[in-house]
N, C-alpha and C. Protein backbone atom coordinates (compact mmCIF):
# COMPACT_ATOMS: atom_id res chain seq x y z
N UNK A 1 64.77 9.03 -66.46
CA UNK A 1 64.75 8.00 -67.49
C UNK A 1 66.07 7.22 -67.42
N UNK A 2 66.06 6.27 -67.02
CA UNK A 2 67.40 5.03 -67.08
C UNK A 2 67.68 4.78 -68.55
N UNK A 3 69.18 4.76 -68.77
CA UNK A 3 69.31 4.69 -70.19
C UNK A 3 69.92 3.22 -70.29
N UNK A 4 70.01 2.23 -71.53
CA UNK A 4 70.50 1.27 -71.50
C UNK A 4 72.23 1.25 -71.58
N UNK A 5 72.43 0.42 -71.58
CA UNK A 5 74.12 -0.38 -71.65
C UNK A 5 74.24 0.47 -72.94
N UNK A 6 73.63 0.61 -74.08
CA UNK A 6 74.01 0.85 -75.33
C UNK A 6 74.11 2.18 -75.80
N UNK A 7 73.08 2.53 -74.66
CA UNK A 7 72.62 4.34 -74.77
C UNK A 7 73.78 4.94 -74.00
N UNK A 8 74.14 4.59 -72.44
CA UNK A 8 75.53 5.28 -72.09
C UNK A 8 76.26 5.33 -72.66
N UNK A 9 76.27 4.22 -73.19
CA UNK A 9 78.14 4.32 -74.58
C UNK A 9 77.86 4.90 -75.58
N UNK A 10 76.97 5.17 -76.23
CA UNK A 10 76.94 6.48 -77.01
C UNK A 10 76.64 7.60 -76.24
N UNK A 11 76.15 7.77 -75.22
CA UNK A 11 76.41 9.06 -74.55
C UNK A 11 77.49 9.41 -74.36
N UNK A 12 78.13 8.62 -73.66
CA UNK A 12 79.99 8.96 -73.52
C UNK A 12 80.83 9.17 -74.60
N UNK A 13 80.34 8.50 -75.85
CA UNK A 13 81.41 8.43 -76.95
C UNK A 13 80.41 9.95 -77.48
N UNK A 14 79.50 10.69 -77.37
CA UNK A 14 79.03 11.92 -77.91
C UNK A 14 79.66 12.42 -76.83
N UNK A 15 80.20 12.74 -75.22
CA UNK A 15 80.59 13.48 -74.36
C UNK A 15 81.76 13.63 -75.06
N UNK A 16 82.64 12.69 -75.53
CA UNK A 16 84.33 12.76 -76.05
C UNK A 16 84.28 13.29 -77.07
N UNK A 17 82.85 13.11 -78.16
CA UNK A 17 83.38 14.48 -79.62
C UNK A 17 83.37 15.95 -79.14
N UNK A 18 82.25 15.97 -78.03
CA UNK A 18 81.57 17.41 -77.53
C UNK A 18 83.37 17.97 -77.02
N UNK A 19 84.21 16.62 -76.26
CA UNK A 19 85.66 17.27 -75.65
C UNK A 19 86.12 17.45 -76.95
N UNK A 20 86.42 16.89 -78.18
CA UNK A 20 87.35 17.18 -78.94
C UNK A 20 86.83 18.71 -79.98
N UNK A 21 85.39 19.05 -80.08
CA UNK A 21 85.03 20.18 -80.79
C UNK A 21 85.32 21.09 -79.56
N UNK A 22 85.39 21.05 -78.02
CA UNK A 22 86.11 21.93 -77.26
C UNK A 22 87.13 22.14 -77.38
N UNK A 23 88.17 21.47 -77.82
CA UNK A 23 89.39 21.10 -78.08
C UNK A 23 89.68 22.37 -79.42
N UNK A 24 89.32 21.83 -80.80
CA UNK A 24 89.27 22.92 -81.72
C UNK A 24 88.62 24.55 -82.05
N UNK A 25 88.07 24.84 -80.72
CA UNK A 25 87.27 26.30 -80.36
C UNK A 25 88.18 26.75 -79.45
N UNK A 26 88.62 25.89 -78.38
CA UNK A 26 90.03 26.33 -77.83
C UNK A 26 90.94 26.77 -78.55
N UNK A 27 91.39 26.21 -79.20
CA UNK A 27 92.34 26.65 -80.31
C UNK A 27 92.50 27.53 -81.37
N UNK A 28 90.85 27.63 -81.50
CA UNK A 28 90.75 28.15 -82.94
C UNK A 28 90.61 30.17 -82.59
N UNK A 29 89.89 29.58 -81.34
CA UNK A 29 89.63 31.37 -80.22
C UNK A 29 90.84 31.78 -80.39
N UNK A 30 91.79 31.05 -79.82
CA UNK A 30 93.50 31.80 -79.10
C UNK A 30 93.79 32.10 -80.56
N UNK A 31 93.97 31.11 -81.52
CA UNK A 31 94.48 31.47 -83.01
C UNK A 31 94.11 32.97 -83.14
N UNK A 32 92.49 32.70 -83.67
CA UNK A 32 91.98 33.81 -84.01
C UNK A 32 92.25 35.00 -82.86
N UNK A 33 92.53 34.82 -81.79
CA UNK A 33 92.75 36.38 -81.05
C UNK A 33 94.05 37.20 -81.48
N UNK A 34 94.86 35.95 -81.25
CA UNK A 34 96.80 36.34 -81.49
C UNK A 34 96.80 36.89 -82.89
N UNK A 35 96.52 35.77 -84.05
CA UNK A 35 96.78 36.03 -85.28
C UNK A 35 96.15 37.40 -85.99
N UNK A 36 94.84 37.38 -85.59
CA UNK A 36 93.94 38.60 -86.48
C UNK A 36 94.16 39.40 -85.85
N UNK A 37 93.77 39.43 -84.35
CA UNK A 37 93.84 40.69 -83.33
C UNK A 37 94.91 41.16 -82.65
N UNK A 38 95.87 40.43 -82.82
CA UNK A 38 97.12 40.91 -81.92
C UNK A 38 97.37 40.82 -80.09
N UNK A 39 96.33 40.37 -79.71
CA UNK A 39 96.34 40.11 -78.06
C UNK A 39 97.01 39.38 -77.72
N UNK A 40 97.57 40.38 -76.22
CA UNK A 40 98.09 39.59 -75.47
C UNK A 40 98.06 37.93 -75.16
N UNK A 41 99.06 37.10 -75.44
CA UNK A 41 99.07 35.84 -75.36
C UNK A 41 98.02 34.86 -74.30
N UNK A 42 98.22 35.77 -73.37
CA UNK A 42 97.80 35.40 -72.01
C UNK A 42 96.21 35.42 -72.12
N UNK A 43 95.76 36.85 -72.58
CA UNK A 43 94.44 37.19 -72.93
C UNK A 43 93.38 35.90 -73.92
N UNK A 44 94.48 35.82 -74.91
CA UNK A 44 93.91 34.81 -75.73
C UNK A 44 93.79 33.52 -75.40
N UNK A 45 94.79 32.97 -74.59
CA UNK A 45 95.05 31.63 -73.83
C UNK A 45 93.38 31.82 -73.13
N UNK A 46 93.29 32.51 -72.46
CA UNK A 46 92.11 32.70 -71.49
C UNK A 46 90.27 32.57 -72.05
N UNK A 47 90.60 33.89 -73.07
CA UNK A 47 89.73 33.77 -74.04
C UNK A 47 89.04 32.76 -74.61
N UNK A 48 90.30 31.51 -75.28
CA UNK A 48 90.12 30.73 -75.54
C UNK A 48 89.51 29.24 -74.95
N UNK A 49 89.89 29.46 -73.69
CA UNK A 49 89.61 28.25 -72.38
C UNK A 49 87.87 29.08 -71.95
N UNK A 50 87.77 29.89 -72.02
CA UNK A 50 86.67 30.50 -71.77
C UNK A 50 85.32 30.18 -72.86
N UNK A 51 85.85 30.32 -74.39
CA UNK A 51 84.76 29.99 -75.07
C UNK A 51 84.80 28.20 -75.58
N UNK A 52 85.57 27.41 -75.06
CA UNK A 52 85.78 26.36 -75.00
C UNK A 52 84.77 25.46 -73.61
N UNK A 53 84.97 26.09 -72.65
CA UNK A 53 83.68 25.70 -71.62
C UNK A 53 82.43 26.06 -72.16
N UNK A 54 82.38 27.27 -72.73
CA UNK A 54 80.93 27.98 -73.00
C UNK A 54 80.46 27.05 -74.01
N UNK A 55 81.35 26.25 -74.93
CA UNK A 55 80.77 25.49 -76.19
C UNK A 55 80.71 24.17 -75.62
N UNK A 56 81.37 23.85 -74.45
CA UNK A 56 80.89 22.28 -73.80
C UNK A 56 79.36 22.28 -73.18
N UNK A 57 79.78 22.79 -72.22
CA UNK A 57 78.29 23.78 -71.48
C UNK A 57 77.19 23.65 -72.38
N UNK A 58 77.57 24.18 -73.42
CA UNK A 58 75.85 23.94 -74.12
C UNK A 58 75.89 22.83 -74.86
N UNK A 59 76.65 22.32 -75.42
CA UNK A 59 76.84 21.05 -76.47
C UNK A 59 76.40 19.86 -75.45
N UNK A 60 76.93 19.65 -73.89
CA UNK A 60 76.70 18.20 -73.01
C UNK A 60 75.08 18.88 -72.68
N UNK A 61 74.90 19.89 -72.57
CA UNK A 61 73.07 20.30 -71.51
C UNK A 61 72.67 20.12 -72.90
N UNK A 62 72.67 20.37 -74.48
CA UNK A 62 71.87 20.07 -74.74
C UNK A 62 71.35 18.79 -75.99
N UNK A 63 72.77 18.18 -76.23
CA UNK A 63 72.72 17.26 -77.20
C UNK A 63 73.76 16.03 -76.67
N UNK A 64 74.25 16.21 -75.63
CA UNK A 64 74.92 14.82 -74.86
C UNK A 64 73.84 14.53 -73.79
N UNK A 65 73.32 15.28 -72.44
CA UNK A 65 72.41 14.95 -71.92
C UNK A 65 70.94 15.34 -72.02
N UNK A 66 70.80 16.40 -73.00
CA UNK A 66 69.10 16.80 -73.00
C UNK A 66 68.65 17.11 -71.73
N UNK A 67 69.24 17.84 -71.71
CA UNK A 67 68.60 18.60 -70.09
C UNK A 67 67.74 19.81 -70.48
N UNK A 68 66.63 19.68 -69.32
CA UNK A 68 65.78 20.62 -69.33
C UNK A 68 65.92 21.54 -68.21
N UNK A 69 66.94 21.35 -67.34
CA UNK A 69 67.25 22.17 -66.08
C UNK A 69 67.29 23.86 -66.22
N UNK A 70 67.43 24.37 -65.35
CA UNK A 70 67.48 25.81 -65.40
C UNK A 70 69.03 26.21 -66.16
N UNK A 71 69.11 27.19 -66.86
CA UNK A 71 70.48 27.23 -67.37
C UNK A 71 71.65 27.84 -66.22
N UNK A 72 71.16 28.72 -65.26
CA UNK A 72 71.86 29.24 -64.49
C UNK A 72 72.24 28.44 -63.16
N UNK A 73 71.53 27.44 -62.90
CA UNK A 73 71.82 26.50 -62.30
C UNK A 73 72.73 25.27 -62.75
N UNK A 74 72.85 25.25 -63.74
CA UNK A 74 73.57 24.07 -64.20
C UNK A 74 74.49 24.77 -65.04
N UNK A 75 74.96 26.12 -65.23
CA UNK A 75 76.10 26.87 -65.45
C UNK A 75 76.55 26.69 -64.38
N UNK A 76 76.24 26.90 -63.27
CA UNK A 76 77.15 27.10 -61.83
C UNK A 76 77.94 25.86 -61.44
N UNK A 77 76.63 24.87 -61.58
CA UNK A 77 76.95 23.64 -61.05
C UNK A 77 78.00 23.06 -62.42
N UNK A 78 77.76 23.19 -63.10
CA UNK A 78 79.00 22.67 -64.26
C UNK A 78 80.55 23.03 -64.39
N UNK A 79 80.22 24.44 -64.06
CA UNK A 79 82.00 25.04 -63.50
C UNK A 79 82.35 24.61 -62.49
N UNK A 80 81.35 24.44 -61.30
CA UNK A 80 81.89 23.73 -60.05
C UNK A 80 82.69 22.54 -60.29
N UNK A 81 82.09 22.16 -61.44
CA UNK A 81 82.54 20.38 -61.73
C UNK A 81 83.99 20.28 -62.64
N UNK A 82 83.92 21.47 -63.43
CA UNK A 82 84.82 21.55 -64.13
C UNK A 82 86.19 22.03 -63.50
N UNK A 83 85.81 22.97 -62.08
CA UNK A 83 86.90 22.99 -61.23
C UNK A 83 87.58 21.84 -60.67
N UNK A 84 86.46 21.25 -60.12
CA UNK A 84 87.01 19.98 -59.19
C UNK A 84 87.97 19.26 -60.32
N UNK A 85 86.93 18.20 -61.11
CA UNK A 85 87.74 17.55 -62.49
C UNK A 85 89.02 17.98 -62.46
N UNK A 86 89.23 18.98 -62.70
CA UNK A 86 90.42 19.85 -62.93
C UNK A 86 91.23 19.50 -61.82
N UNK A 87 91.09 19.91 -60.67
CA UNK A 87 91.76 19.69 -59.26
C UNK A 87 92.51 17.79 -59.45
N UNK A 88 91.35 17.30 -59.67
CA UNK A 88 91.91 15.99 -59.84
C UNK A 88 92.61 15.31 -60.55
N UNK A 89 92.86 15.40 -61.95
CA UNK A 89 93.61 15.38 -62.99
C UNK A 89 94.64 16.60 -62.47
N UNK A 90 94.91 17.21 -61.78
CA UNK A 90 96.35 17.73 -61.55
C UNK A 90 97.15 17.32 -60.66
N UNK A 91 95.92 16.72 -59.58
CA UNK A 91 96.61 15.69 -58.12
C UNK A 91 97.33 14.90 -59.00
N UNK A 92 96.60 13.86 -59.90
CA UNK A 92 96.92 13.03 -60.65
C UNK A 92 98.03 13.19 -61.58
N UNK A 93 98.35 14.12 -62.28
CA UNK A 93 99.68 14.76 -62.86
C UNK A 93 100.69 14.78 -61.89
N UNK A 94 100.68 15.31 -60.95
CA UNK A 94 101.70 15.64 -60.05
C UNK A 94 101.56 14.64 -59.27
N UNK A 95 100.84 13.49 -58.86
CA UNK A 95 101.72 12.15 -58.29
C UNK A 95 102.21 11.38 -59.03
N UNK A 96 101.72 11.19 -60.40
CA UNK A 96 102.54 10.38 -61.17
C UNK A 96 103.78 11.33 -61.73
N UNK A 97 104.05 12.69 -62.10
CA UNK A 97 104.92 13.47 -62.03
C UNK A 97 105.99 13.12 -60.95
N UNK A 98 105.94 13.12 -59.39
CA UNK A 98 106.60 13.07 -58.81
C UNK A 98 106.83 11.62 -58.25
N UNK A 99 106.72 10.60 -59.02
CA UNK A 99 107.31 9.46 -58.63
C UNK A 99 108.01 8.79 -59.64
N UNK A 100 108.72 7.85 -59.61
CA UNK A 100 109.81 7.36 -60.68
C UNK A 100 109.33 7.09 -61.94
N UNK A 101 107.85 6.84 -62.15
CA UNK A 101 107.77 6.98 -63.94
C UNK A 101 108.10 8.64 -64.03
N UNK A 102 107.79 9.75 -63.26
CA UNK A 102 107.61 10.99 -63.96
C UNK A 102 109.38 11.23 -64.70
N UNK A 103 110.49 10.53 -64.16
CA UNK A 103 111.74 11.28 -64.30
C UNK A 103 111.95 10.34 -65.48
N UNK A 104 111.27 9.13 -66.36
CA UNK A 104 112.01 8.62 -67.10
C UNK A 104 111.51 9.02 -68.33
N UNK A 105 112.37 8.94 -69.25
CA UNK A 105 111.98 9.02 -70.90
C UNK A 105 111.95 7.63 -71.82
N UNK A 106 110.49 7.36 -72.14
CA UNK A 106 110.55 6.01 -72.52
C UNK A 106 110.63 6.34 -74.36
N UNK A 107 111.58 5.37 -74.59
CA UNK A 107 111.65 5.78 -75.93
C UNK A 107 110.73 4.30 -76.91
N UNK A 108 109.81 4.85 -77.77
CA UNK A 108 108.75 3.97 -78.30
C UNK A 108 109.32 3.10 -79.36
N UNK A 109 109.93 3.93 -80.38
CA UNK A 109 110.66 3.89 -81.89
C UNK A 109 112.18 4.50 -81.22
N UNK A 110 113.04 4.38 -82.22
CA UNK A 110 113.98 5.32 -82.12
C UNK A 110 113.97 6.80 -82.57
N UNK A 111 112.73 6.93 -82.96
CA UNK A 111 112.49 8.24 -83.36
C UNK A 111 111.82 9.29 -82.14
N UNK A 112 111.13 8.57 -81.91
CA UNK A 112 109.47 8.97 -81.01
C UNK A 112 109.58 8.12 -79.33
N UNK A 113 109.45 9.24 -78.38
CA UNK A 113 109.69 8.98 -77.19
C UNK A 113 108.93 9.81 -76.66
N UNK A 114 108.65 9.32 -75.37
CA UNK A 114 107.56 10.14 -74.23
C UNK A 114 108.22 10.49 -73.07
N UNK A 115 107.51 11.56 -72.35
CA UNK A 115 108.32 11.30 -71.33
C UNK A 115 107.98 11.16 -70.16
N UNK A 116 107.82 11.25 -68.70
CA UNK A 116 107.22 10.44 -67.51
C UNK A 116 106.01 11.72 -67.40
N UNK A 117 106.50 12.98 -67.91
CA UNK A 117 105.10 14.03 -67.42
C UNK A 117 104.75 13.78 -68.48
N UNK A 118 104.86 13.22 -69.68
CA UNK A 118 104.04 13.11 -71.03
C UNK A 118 102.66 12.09 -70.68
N UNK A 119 103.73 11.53 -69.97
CA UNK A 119 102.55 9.99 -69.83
C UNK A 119 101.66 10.71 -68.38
N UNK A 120 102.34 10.53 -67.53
CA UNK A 120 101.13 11.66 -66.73
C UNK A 120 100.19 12.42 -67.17
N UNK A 121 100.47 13.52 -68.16
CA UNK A 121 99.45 14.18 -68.21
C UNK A 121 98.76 12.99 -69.51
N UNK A 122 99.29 12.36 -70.12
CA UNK A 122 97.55 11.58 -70.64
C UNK A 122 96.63 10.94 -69.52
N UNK A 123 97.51 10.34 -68.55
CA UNK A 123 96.59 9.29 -67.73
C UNK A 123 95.50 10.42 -67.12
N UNK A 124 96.77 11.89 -66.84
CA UNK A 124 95.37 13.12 -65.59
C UNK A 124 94.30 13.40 -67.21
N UNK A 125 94.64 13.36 -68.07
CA UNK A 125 93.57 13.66 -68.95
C UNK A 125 92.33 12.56 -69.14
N UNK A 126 93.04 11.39 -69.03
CA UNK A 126 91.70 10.50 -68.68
C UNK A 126 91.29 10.31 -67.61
N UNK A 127 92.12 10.72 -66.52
CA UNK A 127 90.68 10.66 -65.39
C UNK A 127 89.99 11.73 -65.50
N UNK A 128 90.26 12.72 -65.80
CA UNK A 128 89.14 14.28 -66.03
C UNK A 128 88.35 14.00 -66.83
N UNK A 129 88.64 13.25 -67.68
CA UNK A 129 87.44 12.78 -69.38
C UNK A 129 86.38 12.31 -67.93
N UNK A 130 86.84 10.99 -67.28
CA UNK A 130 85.96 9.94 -67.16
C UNK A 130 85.24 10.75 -65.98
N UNK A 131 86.46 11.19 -65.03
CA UNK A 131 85.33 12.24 -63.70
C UNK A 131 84.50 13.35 -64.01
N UNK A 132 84.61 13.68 -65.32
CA UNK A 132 83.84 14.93 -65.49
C UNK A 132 82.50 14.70 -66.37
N UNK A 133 82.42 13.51 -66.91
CA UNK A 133 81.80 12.77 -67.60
C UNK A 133 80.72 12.45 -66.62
N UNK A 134 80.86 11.12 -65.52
CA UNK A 134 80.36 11.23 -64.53
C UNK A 134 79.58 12.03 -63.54
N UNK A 135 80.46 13.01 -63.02
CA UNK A 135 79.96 14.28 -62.35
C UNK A 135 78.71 15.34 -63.41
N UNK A 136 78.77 15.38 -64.19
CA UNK A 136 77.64 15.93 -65.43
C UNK A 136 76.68 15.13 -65.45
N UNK A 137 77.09 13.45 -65.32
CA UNK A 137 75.97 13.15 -65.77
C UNK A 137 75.08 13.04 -64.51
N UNK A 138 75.76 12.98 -63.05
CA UNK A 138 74.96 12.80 -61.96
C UNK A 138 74.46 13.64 -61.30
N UNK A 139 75.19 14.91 -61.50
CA UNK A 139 75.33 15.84 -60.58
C UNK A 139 74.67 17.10 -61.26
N UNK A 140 75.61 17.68 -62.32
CA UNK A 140 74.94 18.79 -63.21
C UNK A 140 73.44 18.29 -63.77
N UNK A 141 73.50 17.93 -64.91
CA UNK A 141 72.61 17.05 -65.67
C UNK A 141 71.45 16.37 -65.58
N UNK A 142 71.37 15.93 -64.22
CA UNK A 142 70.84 14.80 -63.43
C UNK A 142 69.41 14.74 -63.81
């Protein structure tokens, strides 16, 4: 089914809440492991990145793209994607990291300043939004 001009952009702008409720299950996992349970930092960091895919995973298969695919197939193929994404947004960190924006500190206000890996890692965070966005919708999803 081809979707219109109007339907992708709300698909995408539902892919970016599905990232930001990943965003607060990330967080809220590690909280809840460290704070209530006492685990190892590391454990919970993990934990947390773990039930943060598991809540994208089902939130894009089943209310960003409505997929009817096999689940174990498009678990596989979705981490695959989420690896790569990943791979690329870090190329992307670390070339803009290692060239002359990464060493400067731009100051915005006199209060509030960024700094060259600050701004890197937003730009590697939007190409992972937009490549992983993509790759789901063509590849996993399809």
């Amino acid at each position: 089914m081809k979707l219109s001009a109007e339907n992708r952009y709300v698909q995408f702008v539902k892919y970016c809440l599905v990232g930001v409720l990943n965003t607060l299950v990330t967080f809220g996992v590690i909280y809840i492991c460290k704070s209530f349970f006492g685990l190892n930092l590391y454990l919970c960091n993990a934990l947390g990145y773990i039930a943060g895919l598991v809540n994208s995973f089902v939130c894009n298969k089943q209310w960003v793209f409505h997929s009817r695919g096999g689940y174990r197939r498009e678990a596989l193929v979705f981490a695959l994607g989420f690896l790569l994404c990943y791979g690329v947004q870090l190329l992307t960190v670390w070339l803009i990291n290692t060239s002359p924006i990464g060493s400067v500190v731009y100051n915005l206000t006199p209060r509030i300043a960024i700094s060259g890996y600050g701004i890197a890692t937003l730009i590697g965070n939007i190409v992972y939004t937009v490549a992983n966005f993509i790759y789901n919708k063509f590849v996993t999803f399809r």
